[in-house]
Protein backbone atom coordinates (compact mmCIF):
# COMPACT_ATOMS: atom_id res chain seq x y z
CA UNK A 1 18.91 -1.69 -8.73
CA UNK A 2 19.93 -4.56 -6.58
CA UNK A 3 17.30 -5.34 -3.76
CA UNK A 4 18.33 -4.82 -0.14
CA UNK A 5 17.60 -7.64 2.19
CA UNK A 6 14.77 -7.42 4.30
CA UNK A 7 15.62 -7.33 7.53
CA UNK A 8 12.92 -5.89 9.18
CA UNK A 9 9.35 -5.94 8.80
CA UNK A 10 7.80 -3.84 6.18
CA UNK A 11 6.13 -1.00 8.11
CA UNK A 12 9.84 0.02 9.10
CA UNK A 13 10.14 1.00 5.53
CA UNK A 14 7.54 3.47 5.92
CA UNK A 15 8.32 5.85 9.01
CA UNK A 16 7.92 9.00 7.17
CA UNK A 17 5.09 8.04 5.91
CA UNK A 18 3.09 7.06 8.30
CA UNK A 19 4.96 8.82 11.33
CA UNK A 20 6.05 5.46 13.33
CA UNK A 21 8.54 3.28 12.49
CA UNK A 22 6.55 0.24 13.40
CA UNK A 23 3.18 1.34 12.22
CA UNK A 24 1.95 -1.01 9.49
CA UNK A 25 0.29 0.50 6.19
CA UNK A 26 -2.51 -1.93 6.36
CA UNK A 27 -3.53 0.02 9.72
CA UNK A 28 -4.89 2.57 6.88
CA UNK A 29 -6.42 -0.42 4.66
CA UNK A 30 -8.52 -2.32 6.23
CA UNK A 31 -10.25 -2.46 3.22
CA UNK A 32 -7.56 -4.15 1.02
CA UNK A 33 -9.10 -7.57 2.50
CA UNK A 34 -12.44 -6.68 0.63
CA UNK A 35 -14.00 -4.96 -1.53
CA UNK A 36 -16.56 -2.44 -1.67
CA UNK A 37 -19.72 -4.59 -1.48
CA UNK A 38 -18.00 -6.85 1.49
CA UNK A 39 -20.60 -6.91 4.32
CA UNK A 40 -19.71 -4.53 7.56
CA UNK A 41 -17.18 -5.82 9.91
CA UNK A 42 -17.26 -5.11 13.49
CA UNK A 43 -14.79 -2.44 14.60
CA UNK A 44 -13.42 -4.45 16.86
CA UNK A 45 -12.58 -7.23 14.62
CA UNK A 46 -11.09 -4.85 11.75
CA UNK A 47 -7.66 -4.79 13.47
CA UNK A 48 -8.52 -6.03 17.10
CA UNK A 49 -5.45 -7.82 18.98
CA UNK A 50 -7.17 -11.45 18.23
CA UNK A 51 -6.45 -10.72 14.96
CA UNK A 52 -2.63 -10.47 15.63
CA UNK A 53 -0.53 -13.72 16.37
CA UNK A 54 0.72 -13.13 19.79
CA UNK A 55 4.48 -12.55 18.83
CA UNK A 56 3.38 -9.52 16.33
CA UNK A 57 1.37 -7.50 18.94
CA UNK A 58 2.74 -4.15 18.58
CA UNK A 59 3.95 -2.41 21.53
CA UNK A 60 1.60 0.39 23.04
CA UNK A 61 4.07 3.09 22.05
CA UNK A 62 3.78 2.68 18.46
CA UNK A 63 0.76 4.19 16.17
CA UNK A 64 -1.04 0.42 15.44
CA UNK A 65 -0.52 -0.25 19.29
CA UNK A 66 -2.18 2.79 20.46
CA UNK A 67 -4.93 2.33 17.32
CA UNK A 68 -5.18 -1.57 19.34
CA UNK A 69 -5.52 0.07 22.46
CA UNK A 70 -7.83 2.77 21.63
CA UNK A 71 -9.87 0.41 19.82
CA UNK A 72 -10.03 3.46 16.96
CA UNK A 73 -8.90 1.42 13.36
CA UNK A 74 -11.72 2.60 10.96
CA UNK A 75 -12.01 1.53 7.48
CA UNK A 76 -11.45 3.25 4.77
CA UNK A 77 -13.92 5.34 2.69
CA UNK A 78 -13.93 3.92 -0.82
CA UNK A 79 -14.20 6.33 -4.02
CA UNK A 80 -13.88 9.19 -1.77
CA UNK A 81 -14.63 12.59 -3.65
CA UNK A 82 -11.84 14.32 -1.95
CA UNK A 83 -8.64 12.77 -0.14
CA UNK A 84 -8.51 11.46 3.25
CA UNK A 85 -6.41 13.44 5.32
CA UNK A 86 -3.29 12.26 7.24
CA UNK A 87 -1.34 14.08 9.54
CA UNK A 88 2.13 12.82 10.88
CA UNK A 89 5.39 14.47 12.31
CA UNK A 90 6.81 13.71 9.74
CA UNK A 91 4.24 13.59 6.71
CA UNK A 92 1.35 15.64 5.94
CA UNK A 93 -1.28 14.88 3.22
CA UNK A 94 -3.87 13.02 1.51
CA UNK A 95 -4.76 9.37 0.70
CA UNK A 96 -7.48 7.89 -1.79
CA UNK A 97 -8.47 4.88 -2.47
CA UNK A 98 -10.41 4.13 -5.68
CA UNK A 99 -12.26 1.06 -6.39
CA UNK A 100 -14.08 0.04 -9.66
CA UNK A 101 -17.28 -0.79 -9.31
CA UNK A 102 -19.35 -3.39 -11.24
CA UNK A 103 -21.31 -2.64 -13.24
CA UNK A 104 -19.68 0.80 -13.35
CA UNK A 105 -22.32 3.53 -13.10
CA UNK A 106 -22.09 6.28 -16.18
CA UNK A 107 -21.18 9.01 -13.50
CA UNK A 108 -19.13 7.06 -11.98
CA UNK A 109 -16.63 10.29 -11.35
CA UNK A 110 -13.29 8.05 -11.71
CA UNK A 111 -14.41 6.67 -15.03
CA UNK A 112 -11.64 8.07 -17.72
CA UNK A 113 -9.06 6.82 -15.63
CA UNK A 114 -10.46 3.17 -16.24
CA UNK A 115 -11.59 3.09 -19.04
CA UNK A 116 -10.49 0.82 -21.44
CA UNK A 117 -8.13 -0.59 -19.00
CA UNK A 118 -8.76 -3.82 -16.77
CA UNK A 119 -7.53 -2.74 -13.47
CA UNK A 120 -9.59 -2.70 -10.89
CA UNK A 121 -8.32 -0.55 -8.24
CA UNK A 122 -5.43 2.20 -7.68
CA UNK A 123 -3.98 3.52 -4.31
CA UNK A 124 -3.45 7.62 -4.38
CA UNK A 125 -1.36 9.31 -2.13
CA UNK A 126 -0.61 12.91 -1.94
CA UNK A 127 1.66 14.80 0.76
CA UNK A 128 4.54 16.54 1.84
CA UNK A 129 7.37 15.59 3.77
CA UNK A 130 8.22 17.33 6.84
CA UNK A 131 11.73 16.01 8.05
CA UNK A 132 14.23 13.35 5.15
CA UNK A 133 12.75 10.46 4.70
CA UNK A 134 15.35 8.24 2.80
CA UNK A 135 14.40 6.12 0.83
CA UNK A 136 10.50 5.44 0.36
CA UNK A 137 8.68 2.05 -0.39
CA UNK A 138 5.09 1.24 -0.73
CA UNK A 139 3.15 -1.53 -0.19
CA UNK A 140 0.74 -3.79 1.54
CA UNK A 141 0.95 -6.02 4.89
CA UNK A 142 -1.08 -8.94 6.79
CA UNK A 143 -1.18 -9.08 10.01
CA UNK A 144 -1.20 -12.85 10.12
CA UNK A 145 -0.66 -15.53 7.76
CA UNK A 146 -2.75 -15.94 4.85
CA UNK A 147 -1.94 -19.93 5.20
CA UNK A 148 -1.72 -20.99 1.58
CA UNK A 149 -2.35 -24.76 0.77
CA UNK A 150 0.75 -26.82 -1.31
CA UNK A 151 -1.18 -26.53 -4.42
CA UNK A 152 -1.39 -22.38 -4.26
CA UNK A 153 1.42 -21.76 -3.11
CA UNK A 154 2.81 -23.18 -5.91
CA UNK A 155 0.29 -20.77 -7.97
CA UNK A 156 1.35 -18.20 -6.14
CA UNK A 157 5.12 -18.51 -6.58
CA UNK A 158 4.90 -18.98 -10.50
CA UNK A 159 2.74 -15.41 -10.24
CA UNK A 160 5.35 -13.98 -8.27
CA UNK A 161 7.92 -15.34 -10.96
CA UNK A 162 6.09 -13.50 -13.69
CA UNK A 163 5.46 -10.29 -11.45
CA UNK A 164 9.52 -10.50 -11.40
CA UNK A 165 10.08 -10.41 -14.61
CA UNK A 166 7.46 -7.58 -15.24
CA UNK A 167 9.27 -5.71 -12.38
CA UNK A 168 12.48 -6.87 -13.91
CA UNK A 169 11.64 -5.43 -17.66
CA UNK A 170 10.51 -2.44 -15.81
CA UNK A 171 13.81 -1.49 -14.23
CA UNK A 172 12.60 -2.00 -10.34
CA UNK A 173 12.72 -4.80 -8.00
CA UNK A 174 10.08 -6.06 -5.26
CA UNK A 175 10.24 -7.96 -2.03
CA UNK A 176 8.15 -10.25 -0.27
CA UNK A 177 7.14 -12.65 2.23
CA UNK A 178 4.19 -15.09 1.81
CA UNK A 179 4.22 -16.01 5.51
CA UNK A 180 4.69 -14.77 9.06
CA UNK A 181 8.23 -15.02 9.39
CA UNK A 182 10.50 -14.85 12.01
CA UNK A 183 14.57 -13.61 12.25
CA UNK A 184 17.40 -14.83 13.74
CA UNK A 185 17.02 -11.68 15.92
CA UNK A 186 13.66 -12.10 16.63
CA UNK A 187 11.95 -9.58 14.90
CA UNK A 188 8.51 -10.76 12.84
CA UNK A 189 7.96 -10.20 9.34
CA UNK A 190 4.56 -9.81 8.42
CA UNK A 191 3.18 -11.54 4.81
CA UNK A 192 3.69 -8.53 2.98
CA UNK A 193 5.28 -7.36 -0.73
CA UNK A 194 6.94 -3.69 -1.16
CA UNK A 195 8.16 -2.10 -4.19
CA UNK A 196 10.22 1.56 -3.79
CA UNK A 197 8.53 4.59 -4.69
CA UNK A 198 10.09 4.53 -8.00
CA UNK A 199 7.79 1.42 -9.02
CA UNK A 200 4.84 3.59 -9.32
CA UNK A 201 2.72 4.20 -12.42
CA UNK A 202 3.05 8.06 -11.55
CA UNK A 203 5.26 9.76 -9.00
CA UNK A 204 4.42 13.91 -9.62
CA UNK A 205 6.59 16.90 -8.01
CA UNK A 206 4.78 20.21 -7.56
CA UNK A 207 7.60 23.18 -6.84
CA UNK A 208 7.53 25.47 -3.88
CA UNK A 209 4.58 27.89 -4.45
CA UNK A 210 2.52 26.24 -7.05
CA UNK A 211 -0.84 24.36 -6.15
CA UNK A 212 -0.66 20.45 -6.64
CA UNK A 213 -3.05 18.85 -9.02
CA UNK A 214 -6.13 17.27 -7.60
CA UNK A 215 -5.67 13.84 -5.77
CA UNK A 216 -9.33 13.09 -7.47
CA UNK A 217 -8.02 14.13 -11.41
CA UNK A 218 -7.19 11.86 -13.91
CA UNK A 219 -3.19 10.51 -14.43
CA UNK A 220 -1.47 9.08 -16.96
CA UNK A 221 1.10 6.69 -16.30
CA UNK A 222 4.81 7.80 -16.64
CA UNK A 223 7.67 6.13 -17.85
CA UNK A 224 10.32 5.16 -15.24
CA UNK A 225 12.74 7.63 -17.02
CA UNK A 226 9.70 10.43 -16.01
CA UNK A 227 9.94 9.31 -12.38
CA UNK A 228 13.20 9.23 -12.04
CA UNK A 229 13.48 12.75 -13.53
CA UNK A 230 10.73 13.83 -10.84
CA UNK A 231 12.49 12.25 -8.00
CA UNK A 232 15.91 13.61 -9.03
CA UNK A 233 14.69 17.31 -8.56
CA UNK A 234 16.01 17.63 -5.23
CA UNK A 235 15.28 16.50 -1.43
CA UNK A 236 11.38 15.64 -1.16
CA UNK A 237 10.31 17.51 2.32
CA UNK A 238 11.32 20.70 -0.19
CA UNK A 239 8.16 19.73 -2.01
CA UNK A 240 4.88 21.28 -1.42
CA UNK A 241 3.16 18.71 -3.27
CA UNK A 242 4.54 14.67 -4.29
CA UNK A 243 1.90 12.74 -4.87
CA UNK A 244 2.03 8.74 -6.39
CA UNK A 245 -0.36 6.28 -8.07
CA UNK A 246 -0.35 2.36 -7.59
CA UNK A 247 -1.67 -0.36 -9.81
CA UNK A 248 -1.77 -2.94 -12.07
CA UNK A 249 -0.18 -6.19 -12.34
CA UNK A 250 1.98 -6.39 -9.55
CA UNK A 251 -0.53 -5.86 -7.07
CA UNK A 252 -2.80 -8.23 -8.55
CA UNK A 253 -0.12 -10.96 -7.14
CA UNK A 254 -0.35 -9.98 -3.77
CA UNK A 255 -4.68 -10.02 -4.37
CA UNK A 256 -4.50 -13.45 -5.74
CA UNK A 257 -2.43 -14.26 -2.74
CA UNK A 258 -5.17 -13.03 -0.11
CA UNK A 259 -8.45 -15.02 -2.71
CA UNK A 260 -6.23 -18.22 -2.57
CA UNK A 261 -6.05 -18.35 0.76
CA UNK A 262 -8.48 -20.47 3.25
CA UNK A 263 -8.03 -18.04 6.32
CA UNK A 264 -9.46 -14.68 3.94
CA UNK A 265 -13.57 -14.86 3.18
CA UNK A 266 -13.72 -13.18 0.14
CA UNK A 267 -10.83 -10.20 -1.88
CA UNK A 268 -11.74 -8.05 -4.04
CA UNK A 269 -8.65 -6.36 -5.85
């Protein structure tokens, strides 16, 4: 699979997802900057319009710029017991996100899924499509740049080059910016990196009448041949339940981007 240029910021890859075309998934992370002992931040400072460079406010029409005007971004509930609910016109469903803690409690109710494994974190997301949504990436976005110093960017790039490779082996592709970035037509892309939905350790279909397993159980990952085999099963809004699961290495790239850089306090990923 060839990877298409991007032309366009990365929320634009996401309209059926999150129901605007310009509507950034970090809107619904907040927490991705930190983990789950960071100390409070003030609402207004979790996605206020200081925190935007002037050329990436969002207009007022789209989700984040009525969210900025509304002054209504709230972060996200870590190690929720049941799925956060999100309601688009064009997606409706669930999102989790779980985060290890340390030490990790005995009834800790996301234990199997860890155990014996290193990762620290995985992204859940469980819905249905209302209206074709093409194709479908994932991923994460800044809303300014992280500002990276000579000597980490130059960590960061041979990261990236080994998260390529991985990617590579893996039969899927990746893009990414490491700074706020601006086209020849004037449109801002946002430090960001996006894989396509196929990239994900599990991608599950649930047919028309049948309950979806819980968002909160335990999944194994799939082999790409698996996903592909789940995604081939027909048009996705004719699924009553897709959910997918996010981790591992390739994320850990874009966390070692946010801890190396001097603008970002603390990460946790």
């Amino acid at each position: 699979m060839e990877s298409e240029p991007l032309t366009r910021s990365l929320s634009s890859y996401l309209p059926s997802l999150l129901g605007e075309s310009e509507s950034p998934l970090s809107s619904y992370l907040p927490s991705f900057l930190g983990g789950s002992e960071d100390p409070p931040v003030p609402e207004q400072d979790l996605l206020g319009e200081s925190a935007l460079p002037k050329e990436a406010v969002l207009p007022s029409g789209t989700l984040t710029g009525r969210l900025l005007a509304q002054n209504s971004a709230k972060p996200m509930e870590l190690n929720a017991l049941k799925g956060i609910p999100i309601e688009t016109d064009d997606f409706s469903g669930a999102l989790l996100f779980i985060h290890r803690p340390s030490p990790e409690p005995d009834n800790w109710p996301y234990r199997q899924g860890f155990s014996g494994k290193e990762r620290c974190w995985e992204f859940r997301l469980q819905g249905k499509f209302k209206t074709d949504p093409g194709q479908v990436y994932f991923g994460a976005e800044l809303t300014q740049s992280v500002g990276l110093s000579w000597t980490a960017m130059i960590t960061v790039n041979w990261m990236l080059a080994i998260a390529t490779t991985l990617a590579s082996a893996r039969g899927v592709h990746f893009d990414y910016a490491l700074e706020m970035t601006e086209l020849d037509n004037g449109e801002i892309v946002r430090p960001h990196y996006s894989f396509p939905l196929i990239a994900a350790d599990v991608v599950l279909r649930t047919p028309d009448g049948q309950s979806p397993p819980p968002l909160t159980g335990h999944f194994e990952k799939m082999s790409l041949e698996e996903i592909h085999r789940f995604l081939s099963l027909g048009a996705l809004q004719f699924t009553s339940g897709l959910a997918w699961v996010l981790r591992d290495f390739y994320w850990s790239a874009m966390c070692a981007i946010v801890s190396l850089s001097p603008s970002v306090t603390r990460s946790s990923c």
